[in-house]
Protein backbone atom coordinates (compact mmCIF):
# COMPACT_ATOMS: atom_id res chain seq x y z
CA UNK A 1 13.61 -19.95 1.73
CA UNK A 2 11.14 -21.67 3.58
CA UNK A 3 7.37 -19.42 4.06
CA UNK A 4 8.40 -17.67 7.09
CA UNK A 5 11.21 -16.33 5.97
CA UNK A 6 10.13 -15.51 2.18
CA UNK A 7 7.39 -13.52 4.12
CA UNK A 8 9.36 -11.69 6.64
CA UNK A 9 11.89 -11.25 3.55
CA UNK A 10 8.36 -9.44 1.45
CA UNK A 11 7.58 -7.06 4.90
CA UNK A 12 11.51 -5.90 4.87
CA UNK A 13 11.60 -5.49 1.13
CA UNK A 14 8.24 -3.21 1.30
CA UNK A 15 9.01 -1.80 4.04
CA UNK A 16 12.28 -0.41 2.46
CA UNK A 17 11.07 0.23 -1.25
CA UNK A 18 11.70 -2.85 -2.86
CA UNK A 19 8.08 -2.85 -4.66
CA UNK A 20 8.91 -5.06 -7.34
CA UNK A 21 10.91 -7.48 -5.26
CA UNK A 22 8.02 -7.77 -2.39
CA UNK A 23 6.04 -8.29 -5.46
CA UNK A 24 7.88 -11.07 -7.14
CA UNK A 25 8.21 -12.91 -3.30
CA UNK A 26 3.93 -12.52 -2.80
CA UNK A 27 3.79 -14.25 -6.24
CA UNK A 28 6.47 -16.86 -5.44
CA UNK A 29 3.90 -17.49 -2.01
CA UNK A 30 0.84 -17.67 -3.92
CA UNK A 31 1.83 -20.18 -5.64
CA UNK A 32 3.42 -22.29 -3.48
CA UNK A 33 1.62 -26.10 -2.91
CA UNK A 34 2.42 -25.79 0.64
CA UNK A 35 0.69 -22.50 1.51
CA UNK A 36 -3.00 -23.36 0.97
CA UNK A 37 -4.06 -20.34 3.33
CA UNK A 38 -2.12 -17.34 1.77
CA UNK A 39 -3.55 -14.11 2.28
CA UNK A 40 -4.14 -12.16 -1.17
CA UNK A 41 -4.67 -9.71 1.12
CA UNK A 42 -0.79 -8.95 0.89
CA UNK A 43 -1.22 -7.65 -2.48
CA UNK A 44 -3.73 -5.04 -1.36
CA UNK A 45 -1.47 -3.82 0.93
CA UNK A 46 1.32 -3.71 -1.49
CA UNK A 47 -0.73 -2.34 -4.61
CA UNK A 48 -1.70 0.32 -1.31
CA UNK A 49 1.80 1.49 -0.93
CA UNK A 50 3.16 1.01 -4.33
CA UNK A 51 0.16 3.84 -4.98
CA UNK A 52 1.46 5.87 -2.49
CA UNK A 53 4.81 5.95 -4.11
CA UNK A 54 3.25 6.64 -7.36
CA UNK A 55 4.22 3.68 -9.41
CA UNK A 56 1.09 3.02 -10.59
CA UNK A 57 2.56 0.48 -13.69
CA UNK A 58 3.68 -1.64 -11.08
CA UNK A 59 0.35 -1.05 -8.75
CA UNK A 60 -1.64 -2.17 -12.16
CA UNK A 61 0.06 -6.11 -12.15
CA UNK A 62 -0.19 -5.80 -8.72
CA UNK A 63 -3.85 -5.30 -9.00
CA UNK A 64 -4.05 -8.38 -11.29
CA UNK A 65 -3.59 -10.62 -8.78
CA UNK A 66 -6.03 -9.82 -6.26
CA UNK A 67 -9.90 -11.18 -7.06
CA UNK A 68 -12.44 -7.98 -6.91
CA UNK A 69 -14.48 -9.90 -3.81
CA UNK A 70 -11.82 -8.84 -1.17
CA UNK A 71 -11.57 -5.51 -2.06
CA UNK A 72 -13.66 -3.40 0.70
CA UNK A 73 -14.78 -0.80 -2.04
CA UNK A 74 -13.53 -1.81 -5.94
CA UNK A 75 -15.15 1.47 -7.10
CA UNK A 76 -12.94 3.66 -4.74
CA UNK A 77 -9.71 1.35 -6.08
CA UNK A 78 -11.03 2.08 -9.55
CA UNK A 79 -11.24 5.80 -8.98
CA UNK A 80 -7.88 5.77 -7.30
CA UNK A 81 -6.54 4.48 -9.96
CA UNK A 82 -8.22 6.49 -12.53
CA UNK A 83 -7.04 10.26 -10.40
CA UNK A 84 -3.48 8.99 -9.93
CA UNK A 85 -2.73 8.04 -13.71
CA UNK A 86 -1.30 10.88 -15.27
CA UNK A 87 -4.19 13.07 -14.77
CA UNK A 88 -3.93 16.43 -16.12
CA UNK A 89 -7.22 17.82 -14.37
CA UNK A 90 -5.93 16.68 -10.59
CA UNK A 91 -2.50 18.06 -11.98
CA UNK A 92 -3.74 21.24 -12.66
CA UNK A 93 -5.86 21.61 -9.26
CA UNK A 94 -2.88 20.20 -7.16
CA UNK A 95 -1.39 23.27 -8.71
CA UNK A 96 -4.05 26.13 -8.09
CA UNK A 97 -4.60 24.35 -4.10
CA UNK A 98 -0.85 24.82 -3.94
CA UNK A 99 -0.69 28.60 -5.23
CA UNK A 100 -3.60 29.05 -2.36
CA UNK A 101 -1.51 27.98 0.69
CA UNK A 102 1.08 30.38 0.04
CA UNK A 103 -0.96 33.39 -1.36
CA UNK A 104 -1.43 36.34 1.40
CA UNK A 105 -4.69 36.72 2.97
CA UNK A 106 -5.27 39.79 2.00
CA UNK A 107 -5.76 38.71 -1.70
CA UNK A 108 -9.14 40.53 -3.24
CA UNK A 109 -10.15 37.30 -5.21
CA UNK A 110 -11.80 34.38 -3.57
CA UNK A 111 -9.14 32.13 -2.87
CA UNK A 112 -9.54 28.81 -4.87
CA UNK A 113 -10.70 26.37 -2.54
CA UNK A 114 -14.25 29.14 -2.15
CA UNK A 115 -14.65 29.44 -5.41
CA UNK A 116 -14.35 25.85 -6.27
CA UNK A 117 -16.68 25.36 -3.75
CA UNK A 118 -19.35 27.70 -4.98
CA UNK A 119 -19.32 25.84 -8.67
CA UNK A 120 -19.68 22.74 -7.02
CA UNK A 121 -22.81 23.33 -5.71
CA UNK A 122 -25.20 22.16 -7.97
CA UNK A 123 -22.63 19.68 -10.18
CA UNK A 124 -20.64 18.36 -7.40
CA UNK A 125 -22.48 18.99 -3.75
CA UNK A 126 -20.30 16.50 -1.88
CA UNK A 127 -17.38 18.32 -3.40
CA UNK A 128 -19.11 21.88 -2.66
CA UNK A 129 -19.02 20.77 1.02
CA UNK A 130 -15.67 19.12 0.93
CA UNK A 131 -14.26 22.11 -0.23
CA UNK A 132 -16.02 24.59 2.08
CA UNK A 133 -15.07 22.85 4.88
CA UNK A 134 -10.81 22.65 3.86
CA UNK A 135 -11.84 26.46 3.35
CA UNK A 136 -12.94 26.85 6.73
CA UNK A 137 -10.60 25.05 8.24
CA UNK A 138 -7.53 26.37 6.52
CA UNK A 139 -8.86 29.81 7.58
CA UNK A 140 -10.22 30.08 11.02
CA UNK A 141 -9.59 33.88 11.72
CA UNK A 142 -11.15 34.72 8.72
CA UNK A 143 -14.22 37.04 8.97
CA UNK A 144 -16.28 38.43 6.45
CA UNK A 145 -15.58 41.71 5.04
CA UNK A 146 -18.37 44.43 4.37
């Protein structure tokens, strides 16, 4: 395949799943003599969406082939990477924010997301306010009760 079509070949193979194939066809254009100007930026957007689907074994070789410098925020890729591997912690809140959306309103315990929110406050503030505000949101009609 000449370029144009090994890269409209990558965009219909992403586009319908095939991680690991749009992979292998980035790598087979990066190192091609006769594309001096390829965009590693294709393999942000593909480590992006591979993320998204959750395979994050295939996001990680993905990930080896981009250079830090064009990353807009390496910490925040870091991070990502760090919450979406098999953490317990996130597992266990995904849980708990999950029990809250379906719980009744008229539940006597703070719900979750409030509670969180109050022992973030000294530990976590950007969380604390994070948090508040999903509360607040989420909840609109709610008034306080004396």
């Amino acid at each position: 395949m000449n370029i144009d079509q090994l890269f409209a070949a990558y965009h219909r193979c992403e586009r319908f799943g095939l991680r690991e194939l749009a992979f292998d066809m980035l790598k087979d254009l990066e190192r091609r003599p006769d594309n001096h100007d390829f965009d590693k930026g294709h393999f942000v957007d593909l480590m992006d969406s591979t993320m998204v689907a959750g395979d994050m074994a295939l996001a990680e070789q993905i990930r080896q082939h981009i250079p830090v410098d064009i990353l807009i925020e390496p910490e925040l890729t870091q991070l990502q990477f760090e919450l979406l591997q098999d953490n317990e912690t996130m597992k266990k809140l995904d849980v708990l924010l999950r029990r809250e959306m379906t719980r009744p309103d008229d539940h006597l315990l703070d719900p979750p997301l409030i509670d969180l929110s109050y022992k973030f406050e000294k530990t976590f503030p950007a969380l604390n306010i994070v948090f508040a505000r999903a509360f607040i949101i989420a909840n609109p009609d709610r008034y306080h009760r004396q």
